[in-house]
N, C-alpha and C. Protein backbone atom coordinates (compact mmCIF):
# COMPACT_ATOMS: atom_id res chain seq x y z
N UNK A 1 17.92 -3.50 21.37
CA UNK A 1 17.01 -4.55 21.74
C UNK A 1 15.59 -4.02 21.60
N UNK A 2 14.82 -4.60 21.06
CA UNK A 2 13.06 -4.15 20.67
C UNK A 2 12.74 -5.70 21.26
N UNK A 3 11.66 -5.59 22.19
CA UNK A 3 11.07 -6.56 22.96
C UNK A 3 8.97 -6.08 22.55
N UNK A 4 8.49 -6.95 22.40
CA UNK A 4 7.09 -6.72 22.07
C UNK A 4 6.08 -7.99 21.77
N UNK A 5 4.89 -7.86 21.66
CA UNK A 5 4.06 -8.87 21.13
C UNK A 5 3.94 -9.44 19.72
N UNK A 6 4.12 -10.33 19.30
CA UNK A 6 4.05 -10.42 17.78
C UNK A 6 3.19 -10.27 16.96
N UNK A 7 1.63 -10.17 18.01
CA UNK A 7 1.07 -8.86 16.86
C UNK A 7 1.12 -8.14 16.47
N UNK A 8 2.11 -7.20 16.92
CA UNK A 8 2.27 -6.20 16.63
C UNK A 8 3.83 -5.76 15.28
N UNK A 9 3.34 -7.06 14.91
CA UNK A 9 5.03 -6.98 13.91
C UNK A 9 5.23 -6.26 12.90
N UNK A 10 3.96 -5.73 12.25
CA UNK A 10 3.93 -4.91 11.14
C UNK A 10 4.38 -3.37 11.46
N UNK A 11 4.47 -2.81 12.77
CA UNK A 11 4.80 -1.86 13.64
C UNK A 11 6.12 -2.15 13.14
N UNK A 12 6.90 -2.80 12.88
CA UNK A 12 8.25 -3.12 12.38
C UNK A 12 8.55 -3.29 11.13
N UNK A 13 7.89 -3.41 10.40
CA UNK A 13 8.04 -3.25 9.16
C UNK A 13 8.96 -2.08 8.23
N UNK A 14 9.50 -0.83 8.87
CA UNK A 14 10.66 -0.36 8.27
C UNK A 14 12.09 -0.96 8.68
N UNK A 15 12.24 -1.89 9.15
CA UNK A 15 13.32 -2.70 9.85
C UNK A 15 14.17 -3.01 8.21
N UNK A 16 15.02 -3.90 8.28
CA UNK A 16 15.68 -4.97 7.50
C UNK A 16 14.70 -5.63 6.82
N UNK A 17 15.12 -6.02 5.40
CA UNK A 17 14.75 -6.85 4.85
C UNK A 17 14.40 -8.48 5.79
N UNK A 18 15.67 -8.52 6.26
CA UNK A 18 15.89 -10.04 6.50
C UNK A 18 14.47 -9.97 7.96
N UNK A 19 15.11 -9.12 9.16
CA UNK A 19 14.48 -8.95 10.43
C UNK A 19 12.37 -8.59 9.81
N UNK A 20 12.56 -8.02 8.57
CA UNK A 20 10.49 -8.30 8.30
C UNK A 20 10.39 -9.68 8.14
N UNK A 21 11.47 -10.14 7.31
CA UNK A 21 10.61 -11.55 7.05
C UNK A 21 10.65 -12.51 8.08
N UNK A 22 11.87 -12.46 9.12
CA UNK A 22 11.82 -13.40 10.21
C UNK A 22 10.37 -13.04 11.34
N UNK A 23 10.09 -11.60 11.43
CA UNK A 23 8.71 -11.27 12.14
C UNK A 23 7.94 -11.79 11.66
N UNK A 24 7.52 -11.82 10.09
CA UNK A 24 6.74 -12.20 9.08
C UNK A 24 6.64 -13.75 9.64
N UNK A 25 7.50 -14.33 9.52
CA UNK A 25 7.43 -15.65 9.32
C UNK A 25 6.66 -16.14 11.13
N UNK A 26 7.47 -15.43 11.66
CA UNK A 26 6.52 -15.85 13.41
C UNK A 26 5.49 -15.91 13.38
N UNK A 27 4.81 -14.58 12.73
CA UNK A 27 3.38 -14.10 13.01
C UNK A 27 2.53 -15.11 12.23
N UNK A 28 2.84 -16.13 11.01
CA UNK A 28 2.13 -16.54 10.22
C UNK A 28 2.32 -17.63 9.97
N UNK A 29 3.20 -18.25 11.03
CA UNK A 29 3.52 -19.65 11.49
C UNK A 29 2.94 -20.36 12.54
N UNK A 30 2.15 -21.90 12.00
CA UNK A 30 1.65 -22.44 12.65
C UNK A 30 2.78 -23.02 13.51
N UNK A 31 3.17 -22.98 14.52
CA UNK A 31 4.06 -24.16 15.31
C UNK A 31 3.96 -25.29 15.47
N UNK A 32 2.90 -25.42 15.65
CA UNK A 32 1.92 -26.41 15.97
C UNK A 32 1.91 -27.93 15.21
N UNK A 33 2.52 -27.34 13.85
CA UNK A 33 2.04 -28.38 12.70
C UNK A 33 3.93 -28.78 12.38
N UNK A 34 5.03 -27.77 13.33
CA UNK A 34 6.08 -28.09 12.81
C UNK A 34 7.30 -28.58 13.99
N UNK A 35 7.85 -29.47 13.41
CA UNK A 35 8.81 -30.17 14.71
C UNK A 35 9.86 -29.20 15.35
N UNK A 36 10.49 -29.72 15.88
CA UNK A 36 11.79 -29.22 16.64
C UNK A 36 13.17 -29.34 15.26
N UNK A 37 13.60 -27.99 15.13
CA UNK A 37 14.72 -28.01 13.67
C UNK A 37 14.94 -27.09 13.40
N UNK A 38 15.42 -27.19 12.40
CA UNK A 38 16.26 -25.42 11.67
C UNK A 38 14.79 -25.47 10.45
N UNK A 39 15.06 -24.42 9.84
CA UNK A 39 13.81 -24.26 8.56
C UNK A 39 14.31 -22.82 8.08
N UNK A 40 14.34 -23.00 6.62
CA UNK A 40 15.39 -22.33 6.10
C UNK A 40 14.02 -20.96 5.68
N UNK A 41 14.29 -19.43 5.86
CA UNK A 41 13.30 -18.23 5.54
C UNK A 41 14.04 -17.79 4.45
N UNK A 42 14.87 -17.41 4.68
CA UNK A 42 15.62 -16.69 3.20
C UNK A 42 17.20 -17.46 3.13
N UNK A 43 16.90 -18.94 2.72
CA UNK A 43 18.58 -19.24 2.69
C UNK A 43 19.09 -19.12 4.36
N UNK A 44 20.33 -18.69 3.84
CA UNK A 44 21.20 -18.94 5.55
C UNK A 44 21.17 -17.96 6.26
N UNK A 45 20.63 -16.67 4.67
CA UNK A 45 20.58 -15.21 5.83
C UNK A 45 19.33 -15.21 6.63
N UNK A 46 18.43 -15.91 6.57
CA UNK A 46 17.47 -15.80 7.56
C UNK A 46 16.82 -17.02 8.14
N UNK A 47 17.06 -17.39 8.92
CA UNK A 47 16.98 -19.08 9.03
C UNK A 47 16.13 -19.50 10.85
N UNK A 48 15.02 -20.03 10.90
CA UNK A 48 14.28 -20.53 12.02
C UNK A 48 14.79 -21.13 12.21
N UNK A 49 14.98 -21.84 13.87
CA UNK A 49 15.85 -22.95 14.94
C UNK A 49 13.98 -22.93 15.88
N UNK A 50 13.60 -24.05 16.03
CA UNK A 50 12.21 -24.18 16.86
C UNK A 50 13.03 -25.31 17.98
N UNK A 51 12.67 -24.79 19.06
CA UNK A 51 13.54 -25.64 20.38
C UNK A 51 12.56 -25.56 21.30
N UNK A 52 12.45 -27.01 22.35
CA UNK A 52 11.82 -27.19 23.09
C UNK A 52 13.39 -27.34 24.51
N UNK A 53 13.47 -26.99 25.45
CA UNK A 53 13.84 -26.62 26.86
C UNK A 53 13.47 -26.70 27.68
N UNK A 54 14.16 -26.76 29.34
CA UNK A 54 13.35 -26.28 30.95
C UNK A 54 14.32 -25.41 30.89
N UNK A 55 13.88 -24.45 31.76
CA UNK A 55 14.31 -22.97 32.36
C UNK A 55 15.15 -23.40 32.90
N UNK A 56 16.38 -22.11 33.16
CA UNK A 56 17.29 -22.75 34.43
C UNK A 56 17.55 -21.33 35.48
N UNK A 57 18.27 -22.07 36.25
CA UNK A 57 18.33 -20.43 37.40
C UNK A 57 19.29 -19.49 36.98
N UNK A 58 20.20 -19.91 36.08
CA UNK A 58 21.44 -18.78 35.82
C UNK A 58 22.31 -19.49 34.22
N UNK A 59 22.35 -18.27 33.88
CA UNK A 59 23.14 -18.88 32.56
C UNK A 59 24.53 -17.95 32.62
N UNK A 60 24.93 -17.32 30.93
CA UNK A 60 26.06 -16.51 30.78
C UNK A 60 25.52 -15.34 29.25
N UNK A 61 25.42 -14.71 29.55
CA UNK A 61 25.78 -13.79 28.72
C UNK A 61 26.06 -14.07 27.50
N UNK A 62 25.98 -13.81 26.15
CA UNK A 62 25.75 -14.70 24.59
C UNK A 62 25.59 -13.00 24.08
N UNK A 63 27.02 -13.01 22.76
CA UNK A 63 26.89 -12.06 21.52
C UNK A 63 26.62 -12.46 20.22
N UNK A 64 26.50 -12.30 19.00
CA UNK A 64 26.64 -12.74 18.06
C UNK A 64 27.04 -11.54 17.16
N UNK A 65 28.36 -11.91 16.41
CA UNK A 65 28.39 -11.27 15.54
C UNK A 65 27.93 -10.85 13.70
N UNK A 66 27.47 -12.25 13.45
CA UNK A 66 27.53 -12.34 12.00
C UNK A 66 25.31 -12.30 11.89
N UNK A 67 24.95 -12.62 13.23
CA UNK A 67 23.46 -12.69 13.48
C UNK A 67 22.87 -11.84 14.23
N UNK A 68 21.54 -11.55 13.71
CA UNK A 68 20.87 -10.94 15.35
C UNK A 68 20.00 -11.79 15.41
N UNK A 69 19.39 -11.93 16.85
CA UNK A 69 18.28 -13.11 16.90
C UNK A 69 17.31 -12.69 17.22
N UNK A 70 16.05 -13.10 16.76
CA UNK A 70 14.77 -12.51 17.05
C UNK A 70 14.04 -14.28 18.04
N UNK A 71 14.20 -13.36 19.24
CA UNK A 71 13.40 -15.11 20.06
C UNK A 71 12.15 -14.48 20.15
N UNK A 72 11.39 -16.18 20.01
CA UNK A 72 9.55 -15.93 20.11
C UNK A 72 9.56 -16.89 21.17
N UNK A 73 8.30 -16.51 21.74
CA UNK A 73 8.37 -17.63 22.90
C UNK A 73 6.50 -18.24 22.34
N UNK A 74 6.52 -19.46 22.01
CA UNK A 74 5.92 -20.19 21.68
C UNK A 74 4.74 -21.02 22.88
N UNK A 75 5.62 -21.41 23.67
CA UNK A 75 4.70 -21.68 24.75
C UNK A 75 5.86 -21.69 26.20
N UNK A 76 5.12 -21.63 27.21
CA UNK A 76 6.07 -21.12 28.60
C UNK A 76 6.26 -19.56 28.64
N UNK A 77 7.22 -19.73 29.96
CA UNK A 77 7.08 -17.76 29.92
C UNK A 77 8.79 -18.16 30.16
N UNK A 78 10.08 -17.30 30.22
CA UNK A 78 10.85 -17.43 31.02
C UNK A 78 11.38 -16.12 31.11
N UNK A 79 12.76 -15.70 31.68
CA UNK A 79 13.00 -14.20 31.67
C UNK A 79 14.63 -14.26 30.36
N UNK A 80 15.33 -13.34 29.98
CA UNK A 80 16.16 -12.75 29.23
C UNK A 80 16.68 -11.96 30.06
N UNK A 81 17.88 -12.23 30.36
CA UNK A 81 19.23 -11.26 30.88
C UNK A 81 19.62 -10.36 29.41
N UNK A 82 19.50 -8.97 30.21
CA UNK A 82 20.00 -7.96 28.64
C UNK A 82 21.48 -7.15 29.10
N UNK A 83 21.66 -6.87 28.31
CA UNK A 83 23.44 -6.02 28.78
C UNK A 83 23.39 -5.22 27.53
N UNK A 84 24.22 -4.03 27.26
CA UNK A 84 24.61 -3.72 26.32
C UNK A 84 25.67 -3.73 26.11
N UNK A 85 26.76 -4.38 24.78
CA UNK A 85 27.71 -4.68 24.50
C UNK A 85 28.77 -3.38 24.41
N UNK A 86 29.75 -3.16 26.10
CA UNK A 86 30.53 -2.38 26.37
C UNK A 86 31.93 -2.38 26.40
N UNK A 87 32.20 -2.75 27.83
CA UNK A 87 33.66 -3.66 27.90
C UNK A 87 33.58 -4.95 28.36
N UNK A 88 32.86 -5.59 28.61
CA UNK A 88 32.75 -6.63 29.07
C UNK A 88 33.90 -7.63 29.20
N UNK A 89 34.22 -8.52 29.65
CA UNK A 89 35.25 -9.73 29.21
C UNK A 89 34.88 -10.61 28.85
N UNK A 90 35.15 -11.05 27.89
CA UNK A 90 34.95 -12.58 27.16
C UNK A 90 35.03 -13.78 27.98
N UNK A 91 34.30 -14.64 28.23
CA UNK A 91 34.50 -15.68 28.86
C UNK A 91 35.43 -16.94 28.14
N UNK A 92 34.87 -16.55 27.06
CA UNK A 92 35.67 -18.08 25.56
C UNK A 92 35.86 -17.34 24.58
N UNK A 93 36.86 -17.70 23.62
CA UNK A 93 36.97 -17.22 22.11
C UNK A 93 36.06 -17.12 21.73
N UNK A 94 35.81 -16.62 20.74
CA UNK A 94 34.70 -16.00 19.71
C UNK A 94 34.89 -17.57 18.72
N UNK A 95 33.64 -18.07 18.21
CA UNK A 95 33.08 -19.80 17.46
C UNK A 95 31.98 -18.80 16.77
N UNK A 96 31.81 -19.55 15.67
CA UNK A 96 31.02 -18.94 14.90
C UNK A 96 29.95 -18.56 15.62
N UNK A 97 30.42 -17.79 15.11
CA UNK A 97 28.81 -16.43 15.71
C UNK A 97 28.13 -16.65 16.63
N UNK A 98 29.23 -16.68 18.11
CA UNK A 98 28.78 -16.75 19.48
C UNK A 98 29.95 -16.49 20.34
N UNK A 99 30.03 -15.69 21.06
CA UNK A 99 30.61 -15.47 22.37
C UNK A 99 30.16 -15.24 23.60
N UNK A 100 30.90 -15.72 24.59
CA UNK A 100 30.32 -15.44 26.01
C UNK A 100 30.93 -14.73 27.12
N UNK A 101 30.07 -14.30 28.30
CA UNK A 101 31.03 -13.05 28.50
C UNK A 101 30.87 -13.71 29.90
N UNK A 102 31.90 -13.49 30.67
CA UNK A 102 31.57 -13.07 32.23
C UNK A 102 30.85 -11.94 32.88
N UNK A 103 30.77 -10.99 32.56
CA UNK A 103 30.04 -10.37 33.41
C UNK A 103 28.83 -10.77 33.77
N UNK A 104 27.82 -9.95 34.59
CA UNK A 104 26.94 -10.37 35.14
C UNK A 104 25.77 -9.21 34.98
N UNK A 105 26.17 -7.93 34.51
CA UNK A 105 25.61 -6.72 34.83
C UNK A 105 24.39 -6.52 34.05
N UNK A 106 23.64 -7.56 34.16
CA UNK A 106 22.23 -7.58 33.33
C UNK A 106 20.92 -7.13 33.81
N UNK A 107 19.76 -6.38 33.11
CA UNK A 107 18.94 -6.10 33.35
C UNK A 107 17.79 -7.78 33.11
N UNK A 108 17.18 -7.73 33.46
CA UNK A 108 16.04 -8.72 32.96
C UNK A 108 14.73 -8.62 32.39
N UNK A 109 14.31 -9.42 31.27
CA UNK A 109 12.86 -8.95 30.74
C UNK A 109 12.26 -10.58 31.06
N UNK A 110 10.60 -9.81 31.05
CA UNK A 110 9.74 -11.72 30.85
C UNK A 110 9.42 -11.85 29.51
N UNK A 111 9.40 -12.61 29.61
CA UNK A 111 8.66 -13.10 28.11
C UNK A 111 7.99 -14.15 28.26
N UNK A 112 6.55 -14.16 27.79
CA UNK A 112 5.62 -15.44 27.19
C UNK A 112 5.25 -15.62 26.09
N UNK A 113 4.20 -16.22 26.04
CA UNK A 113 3.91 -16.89 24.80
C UNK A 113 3.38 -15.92 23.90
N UNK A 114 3.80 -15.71 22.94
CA UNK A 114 3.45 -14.38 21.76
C UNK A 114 4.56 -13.45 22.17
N UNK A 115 5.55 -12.91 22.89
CA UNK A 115 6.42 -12.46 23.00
C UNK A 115 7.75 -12.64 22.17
N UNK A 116 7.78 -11.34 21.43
CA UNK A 116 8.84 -11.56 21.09
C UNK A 116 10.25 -10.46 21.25
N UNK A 117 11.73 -10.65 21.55
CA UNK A 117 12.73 -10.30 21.59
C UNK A 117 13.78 -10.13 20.21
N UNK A 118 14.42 -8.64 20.15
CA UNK A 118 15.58 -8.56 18.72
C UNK A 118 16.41 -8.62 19.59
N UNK A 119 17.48 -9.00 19.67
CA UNK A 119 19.02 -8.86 20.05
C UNK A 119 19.62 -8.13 19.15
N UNK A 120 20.12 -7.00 18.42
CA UNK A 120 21.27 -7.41 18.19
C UNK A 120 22.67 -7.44 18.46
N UNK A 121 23.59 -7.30 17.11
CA UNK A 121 24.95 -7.93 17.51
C UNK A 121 25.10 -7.13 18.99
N UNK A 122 25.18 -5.63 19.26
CA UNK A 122 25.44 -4.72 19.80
C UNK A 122 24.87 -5.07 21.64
N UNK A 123 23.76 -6.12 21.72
CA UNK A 123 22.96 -6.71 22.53
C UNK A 123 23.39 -7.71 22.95
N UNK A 124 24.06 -8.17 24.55
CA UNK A 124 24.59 -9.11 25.39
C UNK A 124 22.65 -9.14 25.50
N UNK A 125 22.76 -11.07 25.49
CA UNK A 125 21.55 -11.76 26.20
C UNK A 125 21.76 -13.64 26.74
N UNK A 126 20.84 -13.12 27.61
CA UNK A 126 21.15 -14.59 28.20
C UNK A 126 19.64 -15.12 28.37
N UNK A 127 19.47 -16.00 27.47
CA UNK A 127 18.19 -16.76 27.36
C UNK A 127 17.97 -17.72 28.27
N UNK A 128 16.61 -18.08 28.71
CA UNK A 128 16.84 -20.19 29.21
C UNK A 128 16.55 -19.55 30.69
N UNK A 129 16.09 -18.21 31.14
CA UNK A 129 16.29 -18.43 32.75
C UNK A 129 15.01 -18.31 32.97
N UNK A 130 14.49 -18.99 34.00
CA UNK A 130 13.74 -19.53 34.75
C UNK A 130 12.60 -18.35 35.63
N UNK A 131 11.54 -18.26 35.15
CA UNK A 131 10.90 -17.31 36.32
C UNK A 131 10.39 -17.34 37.57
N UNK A 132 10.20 -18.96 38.20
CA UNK A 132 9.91 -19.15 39.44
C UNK A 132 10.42 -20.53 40.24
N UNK A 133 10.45 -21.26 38.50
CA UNK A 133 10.71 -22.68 38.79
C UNK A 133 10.80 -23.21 37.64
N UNK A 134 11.90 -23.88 36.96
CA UNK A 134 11.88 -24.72 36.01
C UNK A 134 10.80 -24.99 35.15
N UNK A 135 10.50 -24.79 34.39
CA UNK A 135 9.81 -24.83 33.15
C UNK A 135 9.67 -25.27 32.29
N UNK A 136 8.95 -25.74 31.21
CA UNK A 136 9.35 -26.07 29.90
C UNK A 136 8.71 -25.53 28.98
N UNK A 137 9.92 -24.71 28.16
CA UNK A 137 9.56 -23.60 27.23
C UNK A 137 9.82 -24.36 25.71
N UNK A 138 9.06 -23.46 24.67
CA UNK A 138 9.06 -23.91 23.54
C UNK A 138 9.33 -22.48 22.83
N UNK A 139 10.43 -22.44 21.83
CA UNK A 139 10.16 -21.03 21.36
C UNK A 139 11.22 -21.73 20.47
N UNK A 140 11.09 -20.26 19.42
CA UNK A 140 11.36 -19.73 17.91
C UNK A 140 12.67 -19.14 17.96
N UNK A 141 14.00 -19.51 17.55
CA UNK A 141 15.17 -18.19 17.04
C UNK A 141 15.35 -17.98 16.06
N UNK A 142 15.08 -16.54 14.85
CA UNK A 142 14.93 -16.58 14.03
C UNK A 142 16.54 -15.91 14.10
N UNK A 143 17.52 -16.43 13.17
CA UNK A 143 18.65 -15.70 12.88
C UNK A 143 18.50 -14.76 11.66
N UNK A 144 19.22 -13.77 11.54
CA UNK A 144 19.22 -12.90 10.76
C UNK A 144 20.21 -12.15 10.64
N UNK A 145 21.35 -12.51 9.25
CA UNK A 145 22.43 -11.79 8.88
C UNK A 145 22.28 -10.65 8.83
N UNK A 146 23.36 -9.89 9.48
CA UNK A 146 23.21 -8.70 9.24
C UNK A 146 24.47 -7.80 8.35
């Protein structure tokens, strides 16, 4: 997991092909001018989801295998439950490129606006939670095959 400001994305630049251009694409994206949707960066291997949300008090735990996700937080602040993918138990079968776990044994990060989060596969996260009180957040998931 690499958590940071998205100015600072060029600091990342020996990464993945796919994971520069999804930074790339945050840092040099107006939001502003673009709706709520998918928007294709490189085809399917690298692909923006822009979502508007309220925070909530508790979620579940989320892997992906075939993606890692790079979340931006656009506007709002909320926090990220982190785990690292150990023994955990599965809560549901594995659906394309998402599983969920029961456990609970998460650390937490904040994130606001210009903040951005890598998951990957190897990275239990639980997005959507709430830092004081319900919210409404706007942010970026950039997927990225790995």
């Amino acid at each position: 997991m690499i958590k940071d400001k998205i100015t600072n994305y060029l600091t990342y630049s020996n990464l993945s092909d796919g994971l520069r251009a999804g930074l790339k694409y945050l840092a040099q994206t107006d939001f502003s001018t673009l709706e709520n949707g998918t928007y294709e960066i490189l085809g399917k291997d690298v692909y923006a989801i822009i979502q508007e949300y309220f925070t909530k008090e508790s979620g579940q735990l989320e892997a992906h295998r075939e993606y890692a996700d790079i979340q931006y937080i656009i506007e709002g602040e909320e926090k990220i439950g982190y785990a690292e993918l150990k023994h955990q138990t599965p809560a549901t079968d594995y659906k394309p490129d998402i599983i969920f776990y029961e456990d609970k044994e998460e650390i937490f990060i904040s994130m606001q606006a210009g903040d951005f989060a890598i998951f990957y596969p190897e990275d239990l996260h639980m997005p959507c939670i709430m830092v004081e009180k319900p919210q409404k957040v706007r942010k970026v998931v950039v997927k990225v095959r790995v």
